[in-house]
C-alpha atoms as a PDB file:
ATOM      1  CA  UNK A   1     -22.338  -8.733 -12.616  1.00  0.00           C
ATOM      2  CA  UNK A   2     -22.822  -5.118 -11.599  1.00  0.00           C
ATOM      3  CA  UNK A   3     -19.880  -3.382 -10.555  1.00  0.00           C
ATOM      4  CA  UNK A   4     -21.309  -2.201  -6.970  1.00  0.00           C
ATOM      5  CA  UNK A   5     -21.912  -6.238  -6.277  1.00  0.00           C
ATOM      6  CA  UNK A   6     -17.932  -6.714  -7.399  1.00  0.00           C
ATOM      7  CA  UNK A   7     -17.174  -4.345  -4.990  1.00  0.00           C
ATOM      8  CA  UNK A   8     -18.810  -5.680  -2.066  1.00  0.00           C
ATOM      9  CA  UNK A   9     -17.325  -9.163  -2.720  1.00  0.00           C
ATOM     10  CA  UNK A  10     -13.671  -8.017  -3.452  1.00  0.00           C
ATOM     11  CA  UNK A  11     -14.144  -6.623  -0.013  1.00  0.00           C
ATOM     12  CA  UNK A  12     -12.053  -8.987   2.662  1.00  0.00           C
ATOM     13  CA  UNK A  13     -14.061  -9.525   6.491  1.00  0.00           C
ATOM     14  CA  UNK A  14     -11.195  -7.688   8.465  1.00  0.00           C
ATOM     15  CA  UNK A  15     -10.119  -5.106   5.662  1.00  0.00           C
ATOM     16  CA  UNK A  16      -8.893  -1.759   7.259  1.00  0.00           C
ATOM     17  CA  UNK A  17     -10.979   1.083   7.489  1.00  0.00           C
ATOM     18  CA  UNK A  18      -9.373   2.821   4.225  1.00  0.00           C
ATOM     19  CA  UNK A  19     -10.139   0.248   2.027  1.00  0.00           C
ATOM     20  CA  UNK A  20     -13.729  -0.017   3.315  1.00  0.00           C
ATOM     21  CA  UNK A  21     -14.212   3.826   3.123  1.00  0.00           C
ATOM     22  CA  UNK A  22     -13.191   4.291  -0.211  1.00  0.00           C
ATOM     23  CA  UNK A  23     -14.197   1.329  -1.880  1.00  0.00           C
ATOM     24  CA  UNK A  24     -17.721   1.775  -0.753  1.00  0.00           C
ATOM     25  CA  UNK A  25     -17.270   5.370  -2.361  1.00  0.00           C
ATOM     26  CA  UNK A  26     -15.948   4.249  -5.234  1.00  0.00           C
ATOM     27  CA  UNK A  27     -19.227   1.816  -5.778  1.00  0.00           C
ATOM     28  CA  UNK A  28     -21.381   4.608  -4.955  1.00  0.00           C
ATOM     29  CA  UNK A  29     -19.558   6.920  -7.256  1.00  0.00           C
ATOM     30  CA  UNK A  30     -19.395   4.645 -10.132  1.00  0.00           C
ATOM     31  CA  UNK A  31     -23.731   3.270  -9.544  1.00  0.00           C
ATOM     32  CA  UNK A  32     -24.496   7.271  -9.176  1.00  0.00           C
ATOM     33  CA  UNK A  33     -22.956   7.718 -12.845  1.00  0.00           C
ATOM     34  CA  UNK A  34     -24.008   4.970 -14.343  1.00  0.00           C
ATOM     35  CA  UNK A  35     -20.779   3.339 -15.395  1.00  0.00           C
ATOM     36  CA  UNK A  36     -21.561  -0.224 -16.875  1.00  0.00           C
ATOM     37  CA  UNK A  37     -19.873  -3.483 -15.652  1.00  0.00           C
ATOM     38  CA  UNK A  38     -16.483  -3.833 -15.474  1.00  0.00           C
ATOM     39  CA  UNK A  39     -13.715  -6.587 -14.981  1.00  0.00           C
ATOM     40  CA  UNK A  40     -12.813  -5.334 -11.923  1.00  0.00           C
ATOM     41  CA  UNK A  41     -12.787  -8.348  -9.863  1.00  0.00           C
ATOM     42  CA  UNK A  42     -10.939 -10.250 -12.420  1.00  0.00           C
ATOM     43  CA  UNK A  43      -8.607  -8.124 -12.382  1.00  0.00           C
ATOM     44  CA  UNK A  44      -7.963  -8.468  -8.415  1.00  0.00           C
ATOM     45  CA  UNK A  45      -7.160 -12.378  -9.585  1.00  0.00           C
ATOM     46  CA  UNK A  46      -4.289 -12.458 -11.316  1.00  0.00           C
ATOM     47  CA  UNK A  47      -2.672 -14.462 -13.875  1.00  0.00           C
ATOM     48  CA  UNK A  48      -0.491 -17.132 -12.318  1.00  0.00           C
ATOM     49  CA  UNK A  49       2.038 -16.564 -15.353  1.00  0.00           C
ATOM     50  CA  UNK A  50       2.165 -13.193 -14.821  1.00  0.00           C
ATOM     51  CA  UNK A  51       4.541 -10.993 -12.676  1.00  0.00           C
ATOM     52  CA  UNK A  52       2.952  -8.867 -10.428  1.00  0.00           C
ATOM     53  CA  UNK A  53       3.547  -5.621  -8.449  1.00  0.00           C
ATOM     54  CA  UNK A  54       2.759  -5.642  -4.817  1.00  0.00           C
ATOM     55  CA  UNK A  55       2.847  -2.881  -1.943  1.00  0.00           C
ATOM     56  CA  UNK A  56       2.802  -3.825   2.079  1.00  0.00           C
ATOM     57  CA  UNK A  57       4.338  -3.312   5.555  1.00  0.00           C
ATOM     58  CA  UNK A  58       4.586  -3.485   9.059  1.00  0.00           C
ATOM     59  CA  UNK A  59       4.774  -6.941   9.466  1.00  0.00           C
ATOM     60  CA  UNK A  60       6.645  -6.780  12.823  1.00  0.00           C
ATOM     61  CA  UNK A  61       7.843 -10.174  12.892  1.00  0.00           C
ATOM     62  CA  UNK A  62       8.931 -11.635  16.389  1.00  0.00           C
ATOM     63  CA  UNK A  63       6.914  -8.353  17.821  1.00  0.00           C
ATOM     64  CA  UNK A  64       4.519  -9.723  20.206  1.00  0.00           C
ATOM     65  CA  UNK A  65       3.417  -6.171  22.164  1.00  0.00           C
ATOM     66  CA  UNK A  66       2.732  -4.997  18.639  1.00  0.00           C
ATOM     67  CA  UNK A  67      -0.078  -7.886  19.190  1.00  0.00           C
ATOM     68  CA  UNK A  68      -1.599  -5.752  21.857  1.00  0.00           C
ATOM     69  CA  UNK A  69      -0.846  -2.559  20.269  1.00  0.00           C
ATOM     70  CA  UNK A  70      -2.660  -3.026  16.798  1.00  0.00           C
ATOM     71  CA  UNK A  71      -5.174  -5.733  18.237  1.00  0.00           C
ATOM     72  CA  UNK A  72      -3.690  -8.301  16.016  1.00  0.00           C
ATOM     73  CA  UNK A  73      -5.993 -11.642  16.208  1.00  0.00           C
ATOM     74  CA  UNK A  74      -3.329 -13.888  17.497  1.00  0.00           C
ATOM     75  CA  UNK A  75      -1.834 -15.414  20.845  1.00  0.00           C
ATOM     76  CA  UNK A  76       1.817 -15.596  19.985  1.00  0.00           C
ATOM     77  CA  UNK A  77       4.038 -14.072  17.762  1.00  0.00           C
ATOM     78  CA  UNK A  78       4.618 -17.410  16.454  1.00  0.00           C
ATOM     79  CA  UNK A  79       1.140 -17.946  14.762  1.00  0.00           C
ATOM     80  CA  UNK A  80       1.280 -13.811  13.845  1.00  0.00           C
ATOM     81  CA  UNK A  81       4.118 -14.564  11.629  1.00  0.00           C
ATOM     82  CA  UNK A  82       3.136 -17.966  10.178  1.00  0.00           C
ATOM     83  CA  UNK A  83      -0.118 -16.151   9.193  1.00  0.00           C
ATOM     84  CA  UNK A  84       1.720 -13.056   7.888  1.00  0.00           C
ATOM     85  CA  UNK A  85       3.984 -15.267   5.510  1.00  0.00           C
ATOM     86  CA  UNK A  86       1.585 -17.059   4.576  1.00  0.00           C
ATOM     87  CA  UNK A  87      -0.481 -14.731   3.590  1.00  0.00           C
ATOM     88  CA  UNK A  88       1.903 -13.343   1.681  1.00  0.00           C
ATOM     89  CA  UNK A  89       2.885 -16.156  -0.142  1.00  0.00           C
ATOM     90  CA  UNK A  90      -0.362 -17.193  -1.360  1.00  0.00           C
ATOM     91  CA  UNK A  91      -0.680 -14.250  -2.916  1.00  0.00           C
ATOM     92  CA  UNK A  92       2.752 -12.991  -4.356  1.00  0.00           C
ATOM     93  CA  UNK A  93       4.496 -15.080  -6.477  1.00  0.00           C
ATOM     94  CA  UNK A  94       8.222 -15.821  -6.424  1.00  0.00           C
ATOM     95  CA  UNK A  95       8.796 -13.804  -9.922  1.00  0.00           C
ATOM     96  CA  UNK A  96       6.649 -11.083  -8.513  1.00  0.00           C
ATOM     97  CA  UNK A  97       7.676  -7.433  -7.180  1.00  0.00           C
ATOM     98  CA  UNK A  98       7.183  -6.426  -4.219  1.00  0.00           C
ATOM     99  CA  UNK A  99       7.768  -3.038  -2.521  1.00  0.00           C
ATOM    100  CA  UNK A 100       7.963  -3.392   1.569  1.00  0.00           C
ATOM    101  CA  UNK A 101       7.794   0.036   3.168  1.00  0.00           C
ATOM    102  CA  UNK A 102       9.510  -0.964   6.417  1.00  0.00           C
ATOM    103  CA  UNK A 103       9.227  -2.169  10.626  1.00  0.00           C
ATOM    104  CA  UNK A 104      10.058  -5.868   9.172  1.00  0.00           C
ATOM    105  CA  UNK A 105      10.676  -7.516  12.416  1.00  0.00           C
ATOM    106  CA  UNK A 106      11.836  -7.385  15.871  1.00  0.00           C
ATOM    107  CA  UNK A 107      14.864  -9.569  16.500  1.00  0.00           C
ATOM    108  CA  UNK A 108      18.436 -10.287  16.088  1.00  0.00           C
ATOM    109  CA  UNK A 109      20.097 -10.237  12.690  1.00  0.00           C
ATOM    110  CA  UNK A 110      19.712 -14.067  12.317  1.00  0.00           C
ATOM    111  CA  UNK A 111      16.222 -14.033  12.882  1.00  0.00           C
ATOM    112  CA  UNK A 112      15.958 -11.309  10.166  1.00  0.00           C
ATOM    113  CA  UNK A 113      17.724 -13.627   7.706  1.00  0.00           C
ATOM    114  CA  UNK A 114      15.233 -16.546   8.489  1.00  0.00           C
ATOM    115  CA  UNK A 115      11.887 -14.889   8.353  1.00  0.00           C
ATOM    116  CA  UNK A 116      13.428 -13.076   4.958  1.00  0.00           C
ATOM    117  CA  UNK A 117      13.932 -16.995   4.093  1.00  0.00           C
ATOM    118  CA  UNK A 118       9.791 -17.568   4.781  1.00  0.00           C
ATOM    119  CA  UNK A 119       8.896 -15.486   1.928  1.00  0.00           C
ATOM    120  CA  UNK A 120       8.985 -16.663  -1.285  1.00  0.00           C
ATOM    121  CA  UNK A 121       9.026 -13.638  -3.649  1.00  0.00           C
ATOM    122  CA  UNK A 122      12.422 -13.440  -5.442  1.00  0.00           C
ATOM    123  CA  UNK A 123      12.408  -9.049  -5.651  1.00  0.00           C
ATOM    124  CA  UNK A 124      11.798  -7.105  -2.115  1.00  0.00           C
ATOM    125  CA  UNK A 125      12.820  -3.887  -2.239  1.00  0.00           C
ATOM    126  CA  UNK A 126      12.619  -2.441   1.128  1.00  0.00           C
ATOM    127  CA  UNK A 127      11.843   1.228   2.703  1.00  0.00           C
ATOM    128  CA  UNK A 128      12.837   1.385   6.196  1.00  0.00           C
ATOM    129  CA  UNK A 129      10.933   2.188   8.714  1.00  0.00           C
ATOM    130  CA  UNK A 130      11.557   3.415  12.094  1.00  0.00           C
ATOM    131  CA  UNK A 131      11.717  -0.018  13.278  1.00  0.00           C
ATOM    132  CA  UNK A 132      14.780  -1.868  11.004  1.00  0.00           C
ATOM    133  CA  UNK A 133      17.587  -0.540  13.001  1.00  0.00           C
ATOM    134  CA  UNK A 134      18.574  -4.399  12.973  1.00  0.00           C
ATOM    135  CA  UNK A 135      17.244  -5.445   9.360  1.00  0.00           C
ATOM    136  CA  UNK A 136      19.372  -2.699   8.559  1.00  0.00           C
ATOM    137  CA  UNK A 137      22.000  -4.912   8.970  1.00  0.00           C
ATOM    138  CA  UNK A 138      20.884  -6.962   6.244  1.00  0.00           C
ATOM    139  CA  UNK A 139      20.256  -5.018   3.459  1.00  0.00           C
ATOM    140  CA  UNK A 140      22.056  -7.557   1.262  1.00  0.00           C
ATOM    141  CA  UNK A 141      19.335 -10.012   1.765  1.00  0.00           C
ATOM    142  CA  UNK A 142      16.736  -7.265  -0.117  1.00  0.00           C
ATOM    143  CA  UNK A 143      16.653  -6.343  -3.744  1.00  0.00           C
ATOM    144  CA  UNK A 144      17.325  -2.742  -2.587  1.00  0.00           C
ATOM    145  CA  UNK A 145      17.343  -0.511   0.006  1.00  0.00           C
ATOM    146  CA  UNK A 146      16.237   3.123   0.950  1.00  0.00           C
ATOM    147  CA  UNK A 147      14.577   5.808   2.903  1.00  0.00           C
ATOM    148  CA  UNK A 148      12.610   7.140   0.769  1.00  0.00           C
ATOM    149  CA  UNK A 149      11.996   5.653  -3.049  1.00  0.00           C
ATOM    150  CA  UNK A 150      10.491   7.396  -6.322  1.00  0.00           C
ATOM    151  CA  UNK A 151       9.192   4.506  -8.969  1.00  0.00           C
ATOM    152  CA  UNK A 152       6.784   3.747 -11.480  1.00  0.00           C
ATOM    153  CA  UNK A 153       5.059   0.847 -12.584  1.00  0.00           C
ATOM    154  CA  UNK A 154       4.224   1.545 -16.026  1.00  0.00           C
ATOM    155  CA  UNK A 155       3.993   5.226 -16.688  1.00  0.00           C
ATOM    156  CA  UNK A 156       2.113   5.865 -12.825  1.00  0.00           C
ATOM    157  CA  UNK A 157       4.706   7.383 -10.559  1.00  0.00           C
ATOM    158  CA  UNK A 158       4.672   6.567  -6.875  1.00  0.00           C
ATOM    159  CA  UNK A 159       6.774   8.192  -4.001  1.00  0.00           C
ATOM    160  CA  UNK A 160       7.187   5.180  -1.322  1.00  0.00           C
ATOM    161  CA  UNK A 161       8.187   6.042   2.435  1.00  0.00           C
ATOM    162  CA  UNK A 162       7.310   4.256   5.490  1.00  0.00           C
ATOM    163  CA  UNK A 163       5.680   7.694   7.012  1.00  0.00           C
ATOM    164  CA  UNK A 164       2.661   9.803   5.523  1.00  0.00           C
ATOM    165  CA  UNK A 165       3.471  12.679   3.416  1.00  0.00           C
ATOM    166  CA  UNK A 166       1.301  15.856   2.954  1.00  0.00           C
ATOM    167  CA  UNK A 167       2.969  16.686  -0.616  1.00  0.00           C
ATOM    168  CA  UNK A 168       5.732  14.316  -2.238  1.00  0.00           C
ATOM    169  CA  UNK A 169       7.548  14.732  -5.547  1.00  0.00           C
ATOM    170  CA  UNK A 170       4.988  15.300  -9.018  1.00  0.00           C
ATOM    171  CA  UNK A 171       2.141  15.337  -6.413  1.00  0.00           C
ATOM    172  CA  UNK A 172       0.719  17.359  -8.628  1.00  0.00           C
ATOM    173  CA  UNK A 173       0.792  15.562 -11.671  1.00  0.00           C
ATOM    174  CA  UNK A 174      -0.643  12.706 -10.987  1.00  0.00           C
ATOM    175  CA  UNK A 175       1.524  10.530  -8.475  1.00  0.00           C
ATOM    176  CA  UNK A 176       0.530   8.796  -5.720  1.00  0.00           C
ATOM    177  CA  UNK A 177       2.104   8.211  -2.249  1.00  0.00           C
ATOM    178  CA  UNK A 178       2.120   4.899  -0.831  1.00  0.00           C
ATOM    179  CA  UNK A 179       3.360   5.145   3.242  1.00  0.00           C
ATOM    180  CA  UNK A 180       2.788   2.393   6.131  1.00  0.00           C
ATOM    181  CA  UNK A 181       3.608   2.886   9.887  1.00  0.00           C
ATOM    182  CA  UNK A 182       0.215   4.040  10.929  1.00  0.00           C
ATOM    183  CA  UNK A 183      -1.204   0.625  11.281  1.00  0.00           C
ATOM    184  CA  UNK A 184      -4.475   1.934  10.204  1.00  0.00           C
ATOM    185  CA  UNK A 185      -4.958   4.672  12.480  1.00  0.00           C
ATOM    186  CA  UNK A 186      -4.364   7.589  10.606  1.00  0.00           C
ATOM    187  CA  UNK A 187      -7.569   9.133   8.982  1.00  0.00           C
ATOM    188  CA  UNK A 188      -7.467   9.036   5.408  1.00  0.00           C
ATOM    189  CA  UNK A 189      -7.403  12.338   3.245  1.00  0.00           C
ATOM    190  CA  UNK A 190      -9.998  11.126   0.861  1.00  0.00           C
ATOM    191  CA  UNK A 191      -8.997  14.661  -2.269  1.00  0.00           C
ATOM    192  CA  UNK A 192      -4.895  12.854  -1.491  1.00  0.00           C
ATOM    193  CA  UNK A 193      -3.376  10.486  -4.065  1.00  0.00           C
ATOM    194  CA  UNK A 194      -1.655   9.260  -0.825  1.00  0.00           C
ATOM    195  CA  UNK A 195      -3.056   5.124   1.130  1.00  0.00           C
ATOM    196  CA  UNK A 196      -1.718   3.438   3.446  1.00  0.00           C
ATOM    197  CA  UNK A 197      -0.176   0.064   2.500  1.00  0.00           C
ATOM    198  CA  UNK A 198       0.048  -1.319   5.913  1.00  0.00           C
ATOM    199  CA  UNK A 199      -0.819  -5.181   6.557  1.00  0.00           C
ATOM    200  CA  UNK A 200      -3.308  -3.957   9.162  1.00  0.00           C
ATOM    201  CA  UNK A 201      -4.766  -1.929   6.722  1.00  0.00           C
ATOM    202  CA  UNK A 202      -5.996  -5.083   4.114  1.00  0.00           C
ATOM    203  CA  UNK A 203      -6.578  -8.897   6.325  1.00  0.00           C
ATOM    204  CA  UNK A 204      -2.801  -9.102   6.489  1.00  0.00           C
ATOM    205  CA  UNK A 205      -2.751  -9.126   2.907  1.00  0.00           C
ATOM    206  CA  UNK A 206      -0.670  -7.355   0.297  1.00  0.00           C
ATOM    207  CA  UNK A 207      -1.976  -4.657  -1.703  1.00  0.00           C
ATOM    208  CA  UNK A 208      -2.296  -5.207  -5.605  1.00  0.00           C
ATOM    209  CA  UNK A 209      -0.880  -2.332  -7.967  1.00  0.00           C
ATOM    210  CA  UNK A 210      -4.641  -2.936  -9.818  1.00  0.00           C
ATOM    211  CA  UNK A 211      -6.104  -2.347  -6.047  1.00  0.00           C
ATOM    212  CA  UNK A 212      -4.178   0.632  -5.280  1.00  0.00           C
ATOM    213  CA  UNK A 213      -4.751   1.680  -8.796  1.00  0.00           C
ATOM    214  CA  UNK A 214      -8.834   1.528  -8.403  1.00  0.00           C
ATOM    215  CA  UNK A 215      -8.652   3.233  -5.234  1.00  0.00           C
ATOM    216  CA  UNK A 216      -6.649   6.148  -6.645  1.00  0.00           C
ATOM    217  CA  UNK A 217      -9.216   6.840  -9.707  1.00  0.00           C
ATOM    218  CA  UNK A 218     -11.911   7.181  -6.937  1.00  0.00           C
ATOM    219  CA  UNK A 219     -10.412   9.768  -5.280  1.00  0.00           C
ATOM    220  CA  UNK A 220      -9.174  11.550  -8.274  1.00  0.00           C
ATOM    221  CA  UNK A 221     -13.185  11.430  -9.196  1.00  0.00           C
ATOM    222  CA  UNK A 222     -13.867  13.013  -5.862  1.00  0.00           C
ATOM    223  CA  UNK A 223     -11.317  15.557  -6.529  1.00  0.00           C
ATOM    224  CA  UNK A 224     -13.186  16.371  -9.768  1.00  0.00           C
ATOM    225  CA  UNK A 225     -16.410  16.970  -7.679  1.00  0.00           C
ATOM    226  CA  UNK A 226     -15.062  19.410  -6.018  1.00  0.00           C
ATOM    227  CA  UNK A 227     -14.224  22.871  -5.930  1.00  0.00           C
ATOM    228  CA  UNK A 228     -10.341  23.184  -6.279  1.00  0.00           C
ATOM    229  CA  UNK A 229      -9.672  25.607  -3.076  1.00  0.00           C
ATOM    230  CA  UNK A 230     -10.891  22.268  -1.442  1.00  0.00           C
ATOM    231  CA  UNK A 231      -8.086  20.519  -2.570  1.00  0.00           C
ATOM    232  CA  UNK A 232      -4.920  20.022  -1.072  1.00  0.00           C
ATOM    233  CA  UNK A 233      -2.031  21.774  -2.661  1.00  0.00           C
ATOM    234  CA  UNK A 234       1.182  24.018  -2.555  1.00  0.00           C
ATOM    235  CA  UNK A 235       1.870  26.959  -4.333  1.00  0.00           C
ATOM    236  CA  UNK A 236       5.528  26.768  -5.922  1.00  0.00           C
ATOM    237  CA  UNK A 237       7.571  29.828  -6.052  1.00  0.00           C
ATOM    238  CA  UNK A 238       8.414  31.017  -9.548  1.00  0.00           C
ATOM    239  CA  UNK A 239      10.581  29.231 -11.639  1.00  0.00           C
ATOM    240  CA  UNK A 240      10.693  26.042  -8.998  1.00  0.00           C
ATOM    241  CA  UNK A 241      10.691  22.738 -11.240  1.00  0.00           C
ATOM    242  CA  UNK A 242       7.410  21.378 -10.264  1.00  0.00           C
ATOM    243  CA  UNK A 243       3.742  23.581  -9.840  1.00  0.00           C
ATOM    244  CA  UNK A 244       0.089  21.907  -8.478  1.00  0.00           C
ATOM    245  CA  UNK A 245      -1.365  22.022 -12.183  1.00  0.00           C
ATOM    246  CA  UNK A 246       1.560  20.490 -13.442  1.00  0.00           C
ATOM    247  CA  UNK A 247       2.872  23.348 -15.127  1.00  0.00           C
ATOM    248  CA  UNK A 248       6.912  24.477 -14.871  1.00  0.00           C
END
């Protein structure tokens, strides 16, 4: 199977409008140069033994305005949540990671407890968003807890915050910035290594490391297309720690 057809069937019916933009891009990219099949869809179907990595937010739980707000699909904030978790769970496993960056729910501290309860994945490490001032409460319950968090999942760095960032730490080298709170709204900078992770963003599904991964070599193509005063960057002062080539 070509890899243009894998990318048109990897596609989901309600996926947000970033995921549809740049995958389409990325197909057309990788037909224009002629790159030959590739696994790709197998690897958006993972290994059941394996542990995963997995990026989302805004779930909103118990929100029912954001319903109206985001045009959710649902009548009550009682099937929006049962879909949510659910959704989740089918995909991320309970040995699985995965990274929420923040507006978990809307309700009292025992509510946060239970819907924390509905999802089965073992490791949550949570980003707050504007929204937690009660999940706050509960950090506990969450494998960690921050405003803003620098990882890496192998040897890619990302810089996780629930807000979008216009430069972020060794945004010149190569890492990416993962943010939610936009609820798909927020045009995407197609030269950034920056998406939007949001649940309104993907079918109320998760987002894959090996789907955030495939999304960030298309636009680091398009960056390579063209010219650099095109592309977004800062100029560091001398001797700061960190320049836009990657050069100190």
């Amino acid at each position: 199977m070509g890899l243009g057809t894998t990318c048109l069937r990897t596609q989901r019916p309600r996926q947000g409008r970033l995921w549809q933009v740049v995958t389409n891009a990325f197909c057309s990219l990788v037909l224009n140069l002629g790159i030959p099949e590739s696994p790709l869809e197998d690897r958006l179907f993972h290994n059941e033994d394996m542990a995963d990595t997995w990026f989302t937010s805004d779930f909103h739980f118990g929100h029912f305005n954001i319903i109206r707000y985001c045009n959710r699909p649902f009548a009550s904030t009682e099937e929006m949540d049962a879909y949510i978790a659910d959704r989740m769970n089918a995909h991320v496993k309970p040995n699985d990671t995965l990274y929420f960056l923040g507006d978990f729910c809307m309700s009292s501290v025992e509510k946060v407890a239970a819907y924390r309860k509905r999802l089965n994945c073992k490791t949550i490490h949570f980003v707050e968003g504007n929204h937690d001032k009660v999940t706050r409460k509960s950090q506990s319950i969450f494998a960690s807890w921050s405003s803003l968090s620098e990882i890496h999942v192998g040897k890619q760095g990302i810089v996780l915050c629930h807000y979008a960032m216009r430069v972020w730490p060794h945004s010149g080298r190569g890492a990416w910035q993962l943010y939610g709170h936009s609820h798909g709204n927020l045009p995407d900078e197609p030269l950034l290594l920056s998406m939007e992770v949001g649940v309104d963003t993907h079918d109320f599904l998760p987002w894959h490391f090996d789907e955030v991964q495939a999304i960030m070599k298309a636009k680091a193509a398009a960056r390579e297309q063209v010219p650099e005063s095109r592309v977004i960057s800062v100029k560091f002062p001398a001797g700061d720690l960190e320049s836009p080539n990657g050069h100190q």
